[in-house]
C-alpha atoms as a PDB file:
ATOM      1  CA  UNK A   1     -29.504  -6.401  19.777  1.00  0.00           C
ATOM      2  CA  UNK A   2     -27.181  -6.158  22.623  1.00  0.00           C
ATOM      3  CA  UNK A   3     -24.966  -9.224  23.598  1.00  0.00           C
ATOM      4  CA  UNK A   4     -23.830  -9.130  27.299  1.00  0.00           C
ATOM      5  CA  UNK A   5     -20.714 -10.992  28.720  1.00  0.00           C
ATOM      6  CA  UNK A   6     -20.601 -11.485  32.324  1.00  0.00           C
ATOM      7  CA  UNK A   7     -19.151  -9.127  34.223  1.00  0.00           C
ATOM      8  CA  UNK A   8     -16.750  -9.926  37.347  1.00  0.00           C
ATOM      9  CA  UNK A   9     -19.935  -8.467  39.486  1.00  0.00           C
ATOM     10  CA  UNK A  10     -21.988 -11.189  37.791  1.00  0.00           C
ATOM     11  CA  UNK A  11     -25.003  -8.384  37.561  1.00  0.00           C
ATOM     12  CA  UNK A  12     -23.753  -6.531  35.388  1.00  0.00           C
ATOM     13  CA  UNK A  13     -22.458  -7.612  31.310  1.00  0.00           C
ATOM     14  CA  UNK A  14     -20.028  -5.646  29.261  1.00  0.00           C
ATOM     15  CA  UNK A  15     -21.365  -5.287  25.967  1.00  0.00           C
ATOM     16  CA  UNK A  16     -20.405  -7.012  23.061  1.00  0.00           C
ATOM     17  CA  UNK A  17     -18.310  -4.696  20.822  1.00  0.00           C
ATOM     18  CA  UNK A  18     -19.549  -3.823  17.154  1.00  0.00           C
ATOM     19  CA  UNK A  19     -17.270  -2.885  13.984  1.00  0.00           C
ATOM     20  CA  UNK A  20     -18.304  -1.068  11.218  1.00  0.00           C
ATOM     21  CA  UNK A  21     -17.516  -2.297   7.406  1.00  0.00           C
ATOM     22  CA  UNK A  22     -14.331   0.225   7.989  1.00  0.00           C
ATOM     23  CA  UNK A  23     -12.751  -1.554  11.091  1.00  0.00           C
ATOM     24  CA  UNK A  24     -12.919  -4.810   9.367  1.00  0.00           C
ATOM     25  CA  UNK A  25     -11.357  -3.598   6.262  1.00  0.00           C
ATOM     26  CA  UNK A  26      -8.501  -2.317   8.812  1.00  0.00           C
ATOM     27  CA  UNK A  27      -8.131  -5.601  10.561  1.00  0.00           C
ATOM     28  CA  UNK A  28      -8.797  -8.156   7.873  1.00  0.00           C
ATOM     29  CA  UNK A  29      -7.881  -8.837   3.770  1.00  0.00           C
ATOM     30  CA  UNK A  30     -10.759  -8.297   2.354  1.00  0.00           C
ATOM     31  CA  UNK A  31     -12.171  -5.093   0.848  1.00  0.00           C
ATOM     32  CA  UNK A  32     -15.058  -3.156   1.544  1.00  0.00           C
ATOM     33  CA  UNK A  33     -16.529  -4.351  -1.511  1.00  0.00           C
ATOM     34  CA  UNK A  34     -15.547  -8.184  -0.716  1.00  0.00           C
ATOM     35  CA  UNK A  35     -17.582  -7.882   2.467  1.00  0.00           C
ATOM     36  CA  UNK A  36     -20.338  -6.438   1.256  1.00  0.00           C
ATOM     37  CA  UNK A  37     -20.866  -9.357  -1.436  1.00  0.00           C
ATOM     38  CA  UNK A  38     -20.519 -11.815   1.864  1.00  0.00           C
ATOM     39  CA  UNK A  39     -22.782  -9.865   3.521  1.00  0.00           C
ATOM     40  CA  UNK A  40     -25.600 -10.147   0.393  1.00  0.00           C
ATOM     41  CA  UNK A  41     -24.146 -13.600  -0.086  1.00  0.00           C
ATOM     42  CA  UNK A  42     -25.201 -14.469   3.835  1.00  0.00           C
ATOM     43  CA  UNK A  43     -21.407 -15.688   4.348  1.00  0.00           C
ATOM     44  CA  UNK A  44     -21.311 -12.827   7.130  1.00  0.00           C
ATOM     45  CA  UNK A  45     -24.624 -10.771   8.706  1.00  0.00           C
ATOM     46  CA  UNK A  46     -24.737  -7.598  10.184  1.00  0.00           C
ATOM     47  CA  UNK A  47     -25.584  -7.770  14.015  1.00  0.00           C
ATOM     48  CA  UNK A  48     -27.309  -3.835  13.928  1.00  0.00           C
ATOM     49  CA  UNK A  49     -27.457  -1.237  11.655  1.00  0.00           C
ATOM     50  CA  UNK A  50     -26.671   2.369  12.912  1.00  0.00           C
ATOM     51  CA  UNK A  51     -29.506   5.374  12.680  1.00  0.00           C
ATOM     52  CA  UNK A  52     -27.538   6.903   9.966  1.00  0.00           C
ATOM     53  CA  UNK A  53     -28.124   3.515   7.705  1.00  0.00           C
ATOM     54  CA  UNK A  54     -24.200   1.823   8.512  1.00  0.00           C
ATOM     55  CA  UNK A  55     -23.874  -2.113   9.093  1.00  0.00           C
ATOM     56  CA  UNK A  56     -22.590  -2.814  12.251  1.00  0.00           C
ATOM     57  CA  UNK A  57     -20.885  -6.231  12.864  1.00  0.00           C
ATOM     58  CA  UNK A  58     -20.228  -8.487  15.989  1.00  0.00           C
ATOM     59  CA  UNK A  59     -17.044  -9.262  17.020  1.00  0.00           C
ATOM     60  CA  UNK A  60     -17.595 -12.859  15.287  1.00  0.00           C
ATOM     61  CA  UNK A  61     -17.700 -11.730  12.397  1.00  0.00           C
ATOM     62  CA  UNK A  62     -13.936 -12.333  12.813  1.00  0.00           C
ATOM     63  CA  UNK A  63     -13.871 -15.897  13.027  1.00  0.00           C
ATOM     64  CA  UNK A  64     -16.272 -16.196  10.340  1.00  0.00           C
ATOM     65  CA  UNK A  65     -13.971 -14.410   8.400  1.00  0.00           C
ATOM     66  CA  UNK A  66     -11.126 -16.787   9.262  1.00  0.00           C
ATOM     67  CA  UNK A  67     -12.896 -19.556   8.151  1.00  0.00           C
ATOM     68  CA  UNK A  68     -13.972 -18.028   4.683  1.00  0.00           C
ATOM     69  CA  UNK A  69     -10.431 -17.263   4.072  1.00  0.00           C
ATOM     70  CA  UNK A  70      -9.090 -20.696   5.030  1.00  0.00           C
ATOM     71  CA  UNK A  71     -12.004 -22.693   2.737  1.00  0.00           C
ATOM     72  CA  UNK A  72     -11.105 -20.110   0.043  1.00  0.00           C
ATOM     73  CA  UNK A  73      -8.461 -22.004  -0.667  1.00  0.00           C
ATOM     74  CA  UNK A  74     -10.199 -25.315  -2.141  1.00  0.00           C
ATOM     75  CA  UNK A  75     -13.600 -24.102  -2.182  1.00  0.00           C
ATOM     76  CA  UNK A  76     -15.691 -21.769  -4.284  1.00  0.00           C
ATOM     77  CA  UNK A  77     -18.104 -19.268  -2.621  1.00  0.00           C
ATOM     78  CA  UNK A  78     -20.747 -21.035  -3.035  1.00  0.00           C
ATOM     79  CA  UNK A  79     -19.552 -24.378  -1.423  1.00  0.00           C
ATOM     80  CA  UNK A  80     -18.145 -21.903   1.234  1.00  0.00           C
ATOM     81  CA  UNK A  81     -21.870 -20.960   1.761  1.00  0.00           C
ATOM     82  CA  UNK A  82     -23.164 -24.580   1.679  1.00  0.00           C
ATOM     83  CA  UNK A  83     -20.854 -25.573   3.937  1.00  0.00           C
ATOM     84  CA  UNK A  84     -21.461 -22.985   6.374  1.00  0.00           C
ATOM     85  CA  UNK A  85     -24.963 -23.349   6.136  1.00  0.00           C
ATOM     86  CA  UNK A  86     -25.133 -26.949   7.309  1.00  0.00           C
ATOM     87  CA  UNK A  87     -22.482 -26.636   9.842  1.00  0.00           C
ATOM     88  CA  UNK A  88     -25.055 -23.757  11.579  1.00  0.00           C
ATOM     89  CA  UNK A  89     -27.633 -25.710  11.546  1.00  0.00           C
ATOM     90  CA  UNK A  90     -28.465 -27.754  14.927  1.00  0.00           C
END
């Protein structure tokens, strides 16, 4: 699965960039372990998986992230996952 922004050319996309579970333990709070539960859990989902068996993640995982921490503060996992379930749905 390869997401394309446009390019300045307008032919041509740059790819979307993928993290591993490493780079967003880097970047965010949460643990390795932490986002592998809200991976299972659905909360987050793994854009691609490499050959060697590693989830790979889109770059919106971020913002997903964001929003888990923020309703972490009033809500329990599971209403986080409720919540974010209707809100996808069209």
């Amino acid at each position: 699965m390869e997401e394309k922004t446009p390019g300045t050319a307008g032919a041509i996309g740059i790819p979307a960039k993928l993290y591993r579970i490493g780079e967003l333990v880097k970047h965010t709070p949460f643990s390795r372990q932490t986002l592998h539960n809200y991976t299972i859990m659905g909360l987050i989902n793994e854009a691609e998986w490499t050959e060697g068996g590693h989830r790979l993640y889109h770059e919106s995982v971020f913002e997903r992230l964001g929003r888990i921490l923020a309703l972490k503060e009033t809500k329990t996992l599971s209403e986080i996952r409720d919540i974010m379930l209707r809100t996808e749905q069209p």
